[in-house]
Protein backbone atom coordinates (compact mmCIF):
# COMPACT_ATOMS: atom_id res chain seq x y z
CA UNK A 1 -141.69 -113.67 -73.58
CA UNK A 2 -141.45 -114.67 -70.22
CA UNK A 3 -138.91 -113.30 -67.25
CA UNK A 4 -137.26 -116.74 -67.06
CA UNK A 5 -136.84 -116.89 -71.12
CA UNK A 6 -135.32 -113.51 -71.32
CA UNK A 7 -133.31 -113.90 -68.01
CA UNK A 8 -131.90 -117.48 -69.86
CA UNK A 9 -131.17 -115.72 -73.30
CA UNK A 10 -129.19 -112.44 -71.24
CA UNK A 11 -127.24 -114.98 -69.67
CA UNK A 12 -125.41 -116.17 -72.95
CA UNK A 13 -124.63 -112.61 -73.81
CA UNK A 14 -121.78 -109.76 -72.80
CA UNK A 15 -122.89 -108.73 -69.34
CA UNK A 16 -121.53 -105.12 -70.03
CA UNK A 17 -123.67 -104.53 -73.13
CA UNK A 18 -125.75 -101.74 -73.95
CA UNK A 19 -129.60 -102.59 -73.73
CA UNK A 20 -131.43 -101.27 -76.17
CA UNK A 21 -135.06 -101.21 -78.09
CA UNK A 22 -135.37 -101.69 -81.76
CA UNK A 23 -138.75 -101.66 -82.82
CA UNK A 24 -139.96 -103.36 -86.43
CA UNK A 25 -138.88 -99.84 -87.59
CA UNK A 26 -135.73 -99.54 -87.08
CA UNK A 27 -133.30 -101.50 -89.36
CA UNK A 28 -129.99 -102.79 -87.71
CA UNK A 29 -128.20 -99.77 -86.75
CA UNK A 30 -130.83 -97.81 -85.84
CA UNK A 31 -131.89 -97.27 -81.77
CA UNK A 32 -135.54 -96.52 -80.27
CA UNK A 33 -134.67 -96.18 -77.34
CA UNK A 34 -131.91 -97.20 -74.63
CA UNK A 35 -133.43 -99.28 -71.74
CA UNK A 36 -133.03 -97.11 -68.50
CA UNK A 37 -135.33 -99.41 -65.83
CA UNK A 38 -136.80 -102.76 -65.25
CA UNK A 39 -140.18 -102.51 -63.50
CA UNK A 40 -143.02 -104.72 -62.67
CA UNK A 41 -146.48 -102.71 -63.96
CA UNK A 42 -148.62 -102.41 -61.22
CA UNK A 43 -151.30 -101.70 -64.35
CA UNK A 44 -154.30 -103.43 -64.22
CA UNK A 45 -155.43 -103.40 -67.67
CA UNK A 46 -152.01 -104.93 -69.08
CA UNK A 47 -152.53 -107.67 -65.99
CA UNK A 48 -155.48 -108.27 -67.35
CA UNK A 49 -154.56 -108.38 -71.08
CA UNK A 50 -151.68 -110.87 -70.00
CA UNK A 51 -153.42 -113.10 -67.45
CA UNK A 52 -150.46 -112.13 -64.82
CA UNK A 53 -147.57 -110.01 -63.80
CA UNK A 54 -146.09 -107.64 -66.17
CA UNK A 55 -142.49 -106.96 -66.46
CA UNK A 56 -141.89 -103.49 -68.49
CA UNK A 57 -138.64 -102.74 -70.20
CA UNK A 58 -138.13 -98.41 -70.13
C-alpha cells in the first residue's frame, strides 16, 4: 500500500480512532500492537526490497 492509498482510506474514517495492528493472527477482537509513530525507514535493505521510500507503522 502506498502513503496516498492509506492517507485516502484514513480520510473516510473517525479521526479520533484508535490505530491499531492486527496481524493474520489475531481474529477480530484481538490487538498486536497499538500504533505509537509514523516514520520514514532510513533502511536500506527495505529501500531496496521496495524500489523506494518506506513508510513504517510502530
Amino acid at each position: 500500500m502506498k502513503v496516498k492509498e492509506l492517507i485516502r482510506r484514513l480520510k473516510r474514517l473517525d479521526p479520533d480512532a484508535e490505530v491499531i495492528v492486527q496481524t493474520h493472527d489475531q481474529g477480530e477482537d484481538e490487538v498486536d500492537s497499538n500504533v505509537t509513530a509514523v516514520v520514514e525507514s532510513d533502511s536500506e535493505v527495505l529501500i531496496e526490497r521496495f524500489g523506494g521510500p518506506v513508510v513504517a507503522l510502530r
